[in-house]
Protein backbone atom coordinates (compact mmCIF):
# COMPACT_ATOMS: atom_id res chain seq x y z
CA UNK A 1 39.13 18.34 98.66
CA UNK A 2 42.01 16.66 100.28
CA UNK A 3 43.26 19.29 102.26
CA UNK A 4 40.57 19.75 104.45
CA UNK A 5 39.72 23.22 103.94
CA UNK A 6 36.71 22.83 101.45
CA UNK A 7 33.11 21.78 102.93
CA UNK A 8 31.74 20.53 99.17
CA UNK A 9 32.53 20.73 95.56
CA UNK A 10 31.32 20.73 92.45
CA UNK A 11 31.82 20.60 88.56
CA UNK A 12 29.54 21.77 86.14
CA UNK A 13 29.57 22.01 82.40
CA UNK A 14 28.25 25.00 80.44
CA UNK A 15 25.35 24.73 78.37
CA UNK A 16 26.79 26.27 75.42
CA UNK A 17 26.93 24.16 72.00
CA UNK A 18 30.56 25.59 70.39
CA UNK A 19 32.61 24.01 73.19
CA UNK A 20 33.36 22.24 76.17
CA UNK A 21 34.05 24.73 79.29
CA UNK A 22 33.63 23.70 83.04
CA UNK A 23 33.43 25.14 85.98
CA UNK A 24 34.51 23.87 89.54
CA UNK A 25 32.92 25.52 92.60
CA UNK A 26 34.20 25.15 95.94
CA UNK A 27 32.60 25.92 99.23
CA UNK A 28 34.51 27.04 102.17
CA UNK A 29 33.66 27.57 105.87
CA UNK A 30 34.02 30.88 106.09
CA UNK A 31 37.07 33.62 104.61
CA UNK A 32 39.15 32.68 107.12
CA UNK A 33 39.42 29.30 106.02
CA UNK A 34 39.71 30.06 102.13
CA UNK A 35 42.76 32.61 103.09
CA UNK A 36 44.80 29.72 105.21
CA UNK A 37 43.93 27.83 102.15
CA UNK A 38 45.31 30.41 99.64
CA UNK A 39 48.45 31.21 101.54
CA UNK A 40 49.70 27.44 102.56
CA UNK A 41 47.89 25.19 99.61
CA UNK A 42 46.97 26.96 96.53
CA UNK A 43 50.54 27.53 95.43
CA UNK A 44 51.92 24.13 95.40
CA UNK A 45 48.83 22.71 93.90
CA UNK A 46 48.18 25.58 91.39
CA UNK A 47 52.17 24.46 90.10
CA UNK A 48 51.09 20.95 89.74
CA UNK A 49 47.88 21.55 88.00
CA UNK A 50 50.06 24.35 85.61
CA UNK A 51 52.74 21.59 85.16
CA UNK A 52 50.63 18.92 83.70
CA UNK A 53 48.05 21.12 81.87
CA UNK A 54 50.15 23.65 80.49
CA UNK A 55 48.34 25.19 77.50
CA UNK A 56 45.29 22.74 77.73
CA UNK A 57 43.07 25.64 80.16
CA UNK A 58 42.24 29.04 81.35
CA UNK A 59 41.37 29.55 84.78
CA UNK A 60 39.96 32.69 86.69
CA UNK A 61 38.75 32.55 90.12
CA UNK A 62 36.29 35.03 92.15
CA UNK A 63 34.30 34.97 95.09
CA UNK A 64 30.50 34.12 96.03
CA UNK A 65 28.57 34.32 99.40
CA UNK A 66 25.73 31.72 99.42
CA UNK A 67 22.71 33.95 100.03
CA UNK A 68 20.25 31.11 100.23
C-alpha cells in the first residue's frame, strides 16, 4: 500500500479445515494504474518478498473488475 498505486486492500483466509491459505486482494484505480504499478514496483518488491519467503508460499495473481 505504500506506493501509492492501490486504493484498498485486503486479506482473507480460506474457509477450508486442512490448512491455512490466504488471499490478499488489491484494488486499483483503474488498468492504467495497476500497469505503472507492474512495470516500476512489482519487480523489486516481488524479489524482496521471494528473498525472505523462499519456499514458505505459492502465489498466482489474476484480474477482477468490481461489478457492484
Amino acid at each position: 500500500m505504500d506506493t501509492g498505486y492501490f486504493l484498498d486492500n485486503k486479506i482473507c483466509r480460506l474457509l477450508v479445515e486442512d490448512e491455512i491459505t490466504y488471499a490478499i486482494q488489491y484494488t486499483c484505480k483503474n488498468m492504467d494504474t495497476l500497469n505503472e504499478y507492474q512495470e516500476k514496483c512489482a519487480p523489486q518488491l516481488q524479489e524482496k518478498h521471494n528473498k525472505r519467503y523462499r519456499g514458505k508460499f505459492g502465489a498466482f495473481r489474476t484480474l477482477l473488475k468490481i461489478i457492484h
